[in-house]
N, C-alpha and C. Protein backbone atom coordinates (compact mmCIF):
# COMPACT_ATOMS: atom_id res chain seq x y z
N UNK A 1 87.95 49.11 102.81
CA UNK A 1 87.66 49.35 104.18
C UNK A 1 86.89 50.67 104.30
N UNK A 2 85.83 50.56 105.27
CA UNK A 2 84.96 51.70 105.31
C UNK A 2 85.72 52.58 106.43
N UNK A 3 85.49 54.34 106.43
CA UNK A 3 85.61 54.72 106.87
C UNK A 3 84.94 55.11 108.55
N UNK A 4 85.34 55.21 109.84
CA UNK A 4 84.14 54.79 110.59
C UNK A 4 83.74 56.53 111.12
N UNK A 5 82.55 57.15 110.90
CA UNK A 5 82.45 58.71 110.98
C UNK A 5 81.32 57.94 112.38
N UNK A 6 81.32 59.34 113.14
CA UNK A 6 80.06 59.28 113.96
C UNK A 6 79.52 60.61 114.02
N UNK A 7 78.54 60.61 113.92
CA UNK A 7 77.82 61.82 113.86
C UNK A 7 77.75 62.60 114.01
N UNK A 8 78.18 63.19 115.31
CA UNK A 8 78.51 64.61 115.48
C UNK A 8 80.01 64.93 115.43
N UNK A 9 80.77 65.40 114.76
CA UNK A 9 82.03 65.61 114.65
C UNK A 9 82.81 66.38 115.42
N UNK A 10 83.51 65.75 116.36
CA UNK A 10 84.64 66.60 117.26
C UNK A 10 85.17 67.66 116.76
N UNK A 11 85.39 69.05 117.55
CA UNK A 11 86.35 69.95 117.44
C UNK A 11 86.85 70.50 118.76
N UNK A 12 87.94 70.88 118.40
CA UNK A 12 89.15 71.28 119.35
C UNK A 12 90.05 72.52 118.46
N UNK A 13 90.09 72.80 120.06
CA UNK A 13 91.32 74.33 119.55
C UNK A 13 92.77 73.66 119.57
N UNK A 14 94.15 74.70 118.61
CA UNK A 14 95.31 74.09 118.55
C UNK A 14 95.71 74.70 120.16
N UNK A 15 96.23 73.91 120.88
CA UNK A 15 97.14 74.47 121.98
C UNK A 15 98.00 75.55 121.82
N UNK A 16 98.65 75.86 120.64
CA UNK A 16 99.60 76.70 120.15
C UNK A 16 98.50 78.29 119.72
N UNK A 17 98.05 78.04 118.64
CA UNK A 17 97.33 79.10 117.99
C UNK A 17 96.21 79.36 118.22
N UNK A 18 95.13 78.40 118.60
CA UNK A 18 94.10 78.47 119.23
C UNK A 18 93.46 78.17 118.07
N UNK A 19 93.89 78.01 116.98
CA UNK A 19 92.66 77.91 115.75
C UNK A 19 91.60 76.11 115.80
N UNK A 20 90.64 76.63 115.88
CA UNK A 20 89.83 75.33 115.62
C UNK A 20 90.21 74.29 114.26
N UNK A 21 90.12 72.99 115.09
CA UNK A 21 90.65 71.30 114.72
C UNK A 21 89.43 71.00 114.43
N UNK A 22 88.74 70.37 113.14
CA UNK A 22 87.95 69.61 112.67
C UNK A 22 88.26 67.93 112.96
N UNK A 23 87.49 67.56 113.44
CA UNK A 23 87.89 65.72 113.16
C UNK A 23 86.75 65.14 112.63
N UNK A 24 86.76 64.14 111.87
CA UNK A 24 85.77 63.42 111.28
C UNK A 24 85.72 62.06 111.83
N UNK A 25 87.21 61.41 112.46
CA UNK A 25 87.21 60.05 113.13
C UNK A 25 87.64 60.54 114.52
N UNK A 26 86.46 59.40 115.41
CA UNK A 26 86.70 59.26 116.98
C UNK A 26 88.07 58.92 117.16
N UNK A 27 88.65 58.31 116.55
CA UNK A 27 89.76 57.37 116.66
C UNK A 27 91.42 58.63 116.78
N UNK A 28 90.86 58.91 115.34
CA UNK A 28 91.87 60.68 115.66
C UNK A 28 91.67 61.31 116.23
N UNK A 29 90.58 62.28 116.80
CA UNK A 29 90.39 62.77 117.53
C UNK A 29 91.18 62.44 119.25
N UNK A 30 90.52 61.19 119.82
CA UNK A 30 90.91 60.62 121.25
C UNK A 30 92.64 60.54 120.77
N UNK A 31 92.89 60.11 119.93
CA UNK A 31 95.12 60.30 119.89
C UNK A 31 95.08 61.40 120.06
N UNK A 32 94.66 62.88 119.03
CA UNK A 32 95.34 64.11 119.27
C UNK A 32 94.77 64.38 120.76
N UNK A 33 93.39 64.04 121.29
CA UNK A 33 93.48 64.81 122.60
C UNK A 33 94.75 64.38 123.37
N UNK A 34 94.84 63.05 123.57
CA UNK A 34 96.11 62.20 124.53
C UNK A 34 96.99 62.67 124.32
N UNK A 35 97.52 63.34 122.87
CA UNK A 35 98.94 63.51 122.70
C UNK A 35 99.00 65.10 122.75
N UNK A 36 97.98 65.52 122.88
CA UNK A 36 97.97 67.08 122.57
C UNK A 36 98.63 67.56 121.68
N UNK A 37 98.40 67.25 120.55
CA UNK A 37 98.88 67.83 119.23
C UNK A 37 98.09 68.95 118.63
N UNK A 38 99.13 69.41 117.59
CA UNK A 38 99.12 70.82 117.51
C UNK A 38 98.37 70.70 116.04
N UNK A 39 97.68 72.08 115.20
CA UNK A 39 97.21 71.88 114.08
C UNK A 39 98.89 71.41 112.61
N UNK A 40 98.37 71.80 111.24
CA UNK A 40 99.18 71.46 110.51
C UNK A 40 100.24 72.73 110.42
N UNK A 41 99.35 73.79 110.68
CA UNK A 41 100.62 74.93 110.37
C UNK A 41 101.32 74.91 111.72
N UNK A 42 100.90 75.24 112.43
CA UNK A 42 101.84 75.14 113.92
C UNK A 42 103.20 73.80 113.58
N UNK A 43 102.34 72.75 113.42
CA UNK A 43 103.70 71.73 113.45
C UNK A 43 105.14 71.76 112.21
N UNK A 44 104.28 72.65 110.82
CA UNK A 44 105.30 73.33 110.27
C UNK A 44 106.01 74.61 110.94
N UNK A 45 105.99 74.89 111.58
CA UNK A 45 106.70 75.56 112.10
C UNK A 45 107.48 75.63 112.79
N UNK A 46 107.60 74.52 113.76
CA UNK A 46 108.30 73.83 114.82
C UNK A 46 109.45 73.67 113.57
N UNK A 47 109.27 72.65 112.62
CA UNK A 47 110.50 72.55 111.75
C UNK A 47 111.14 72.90 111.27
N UNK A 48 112.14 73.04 112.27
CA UNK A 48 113.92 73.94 112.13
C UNK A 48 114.42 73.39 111.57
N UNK A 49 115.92 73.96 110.34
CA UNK A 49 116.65 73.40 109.72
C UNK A 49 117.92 74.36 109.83
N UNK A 50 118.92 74.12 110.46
CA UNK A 50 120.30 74.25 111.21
C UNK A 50 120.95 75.38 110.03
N UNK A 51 121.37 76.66 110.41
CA UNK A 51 122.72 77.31 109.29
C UNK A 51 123.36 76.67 108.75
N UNK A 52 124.05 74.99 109.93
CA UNK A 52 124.72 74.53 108.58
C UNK A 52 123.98 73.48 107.57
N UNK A 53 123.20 72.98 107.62
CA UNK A 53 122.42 72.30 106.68
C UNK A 53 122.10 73.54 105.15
N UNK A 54 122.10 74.20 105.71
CA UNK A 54 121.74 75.13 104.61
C UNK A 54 122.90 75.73 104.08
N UNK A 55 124.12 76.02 104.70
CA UNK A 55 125.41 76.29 103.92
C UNK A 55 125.38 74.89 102.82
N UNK A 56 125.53 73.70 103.68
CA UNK A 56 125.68 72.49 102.84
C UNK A 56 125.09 72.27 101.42
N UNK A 57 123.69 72.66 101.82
CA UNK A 57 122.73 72.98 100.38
C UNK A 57 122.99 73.77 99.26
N UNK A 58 124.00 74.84 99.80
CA UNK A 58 124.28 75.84 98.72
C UNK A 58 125.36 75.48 98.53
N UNK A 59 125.83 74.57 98.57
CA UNK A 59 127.75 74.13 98.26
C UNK A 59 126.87 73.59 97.19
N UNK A 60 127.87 73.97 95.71
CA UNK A 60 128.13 72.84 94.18
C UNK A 60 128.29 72.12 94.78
N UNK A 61 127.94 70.58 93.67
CA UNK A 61 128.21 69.59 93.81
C UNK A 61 129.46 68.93 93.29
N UNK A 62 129.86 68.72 94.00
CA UNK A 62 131.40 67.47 93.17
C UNK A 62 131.52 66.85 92.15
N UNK A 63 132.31 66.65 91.44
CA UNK A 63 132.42 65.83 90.17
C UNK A 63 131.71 64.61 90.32
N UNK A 64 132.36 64.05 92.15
CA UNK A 64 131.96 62.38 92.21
C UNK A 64 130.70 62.36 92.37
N UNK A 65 129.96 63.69 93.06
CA UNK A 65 128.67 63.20 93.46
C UNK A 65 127.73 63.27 92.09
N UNK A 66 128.47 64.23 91.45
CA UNK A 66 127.53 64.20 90.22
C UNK A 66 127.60 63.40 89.49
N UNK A 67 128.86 62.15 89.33
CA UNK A 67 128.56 61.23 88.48
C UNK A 67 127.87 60.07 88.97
N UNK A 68 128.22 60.13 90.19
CA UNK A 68 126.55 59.27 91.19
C UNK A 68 125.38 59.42 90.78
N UNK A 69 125.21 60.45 90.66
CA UNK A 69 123.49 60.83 90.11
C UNK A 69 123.23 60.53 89.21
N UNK A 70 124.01 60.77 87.61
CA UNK A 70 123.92 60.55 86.49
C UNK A 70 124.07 58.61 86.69
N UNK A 71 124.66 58.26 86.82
CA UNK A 71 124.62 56.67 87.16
C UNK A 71 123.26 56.24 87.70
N UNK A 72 123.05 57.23 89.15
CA UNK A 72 121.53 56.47 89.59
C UNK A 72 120.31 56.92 88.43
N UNK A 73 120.53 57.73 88.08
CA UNK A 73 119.26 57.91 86.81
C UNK A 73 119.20 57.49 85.79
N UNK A 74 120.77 56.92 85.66
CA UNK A 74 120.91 55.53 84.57
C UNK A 74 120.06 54.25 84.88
N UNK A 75 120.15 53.93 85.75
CA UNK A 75 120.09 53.06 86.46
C UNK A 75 118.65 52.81 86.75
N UNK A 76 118.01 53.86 87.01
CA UNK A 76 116.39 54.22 87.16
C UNK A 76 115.48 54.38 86.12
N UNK A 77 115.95 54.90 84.70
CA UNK A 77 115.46 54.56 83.56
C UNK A 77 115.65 53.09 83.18
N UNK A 78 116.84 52.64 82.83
CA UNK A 78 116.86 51.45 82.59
C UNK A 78 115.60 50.35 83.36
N UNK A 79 115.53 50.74 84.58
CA UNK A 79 114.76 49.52 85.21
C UNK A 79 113.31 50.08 84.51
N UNK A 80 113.07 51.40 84.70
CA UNK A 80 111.51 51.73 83.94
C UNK A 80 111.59 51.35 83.10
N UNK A 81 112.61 51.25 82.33
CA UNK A 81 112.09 50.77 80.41
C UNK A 81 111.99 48.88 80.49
N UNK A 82 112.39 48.20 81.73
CA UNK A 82 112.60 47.18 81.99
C UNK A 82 111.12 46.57 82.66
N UNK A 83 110.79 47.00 83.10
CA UNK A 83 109.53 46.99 83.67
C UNK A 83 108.01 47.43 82.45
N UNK A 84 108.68 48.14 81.98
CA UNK A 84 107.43 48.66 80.96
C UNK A 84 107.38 47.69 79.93
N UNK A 85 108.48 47.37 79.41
CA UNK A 85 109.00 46.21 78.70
C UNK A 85 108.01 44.58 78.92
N UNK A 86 108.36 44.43 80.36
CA UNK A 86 107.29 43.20 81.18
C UNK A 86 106.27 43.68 80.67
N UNK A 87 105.58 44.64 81.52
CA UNK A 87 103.71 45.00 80.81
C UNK A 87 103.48 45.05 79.27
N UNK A 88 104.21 44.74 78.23
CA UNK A 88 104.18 45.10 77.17
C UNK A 88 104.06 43.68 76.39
N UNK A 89 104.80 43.12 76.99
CA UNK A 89 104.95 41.07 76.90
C UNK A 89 103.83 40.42 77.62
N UNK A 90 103.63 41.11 78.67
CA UNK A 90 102.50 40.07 79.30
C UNK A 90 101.25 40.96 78.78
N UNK A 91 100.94 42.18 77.94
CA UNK A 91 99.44 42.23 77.36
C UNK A 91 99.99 41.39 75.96
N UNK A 92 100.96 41.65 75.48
CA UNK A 92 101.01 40.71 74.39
C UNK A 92 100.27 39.03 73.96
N UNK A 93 100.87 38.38 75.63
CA UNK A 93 100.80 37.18 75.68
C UNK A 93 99.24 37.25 75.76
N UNK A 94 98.20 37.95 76.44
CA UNK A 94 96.84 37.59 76.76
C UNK A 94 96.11 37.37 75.06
């Protein structure tokens, strides 16, 4: 699928910072005007993450959760070597 550019390329300031928005598609452009959206750093910034989410993060992990993990990465190799296995049989077979 082609990309659809038109010629002269829209710009806009962020509502927040004021820094100039490049657009290359009409299509993005007309959403962010409607929605009035903000550039990429502004909208990182908006993204808060709570004291306790971050106590939580620094808690060790549990015996149980850690043998969860070790299981799911069991579990996740096995299927890669299972899968690689297939591609390995079917260039065989050609």
């Amino acid at each position: 699928m082609r990309k659809r550019h038109w010629k002269d390329r829209k710009n806009r300031r962020c509502p927040d910072c004021r820094k100039m928005i490049t657009y290359t598609r009409k299509d993005t452009f007309d959403r962010a005007v409607g929605n009035n959206s903000v550039c990429k750093s502004c909208a990182q910034i908006d993204r808060k993450v709570s004291m306790n989410t971050i106590e939580k993060l620094k808690q060790p992990k549990t015996l149980e959760h850690k043998k969860q993990i070790s299981i799911g990465m069991k579990m996740y190799w096995k299927r890669l070597k299972r899968e690689e296995y297939k591609e390995v049989k079917w260039l065989t077979l050609d």
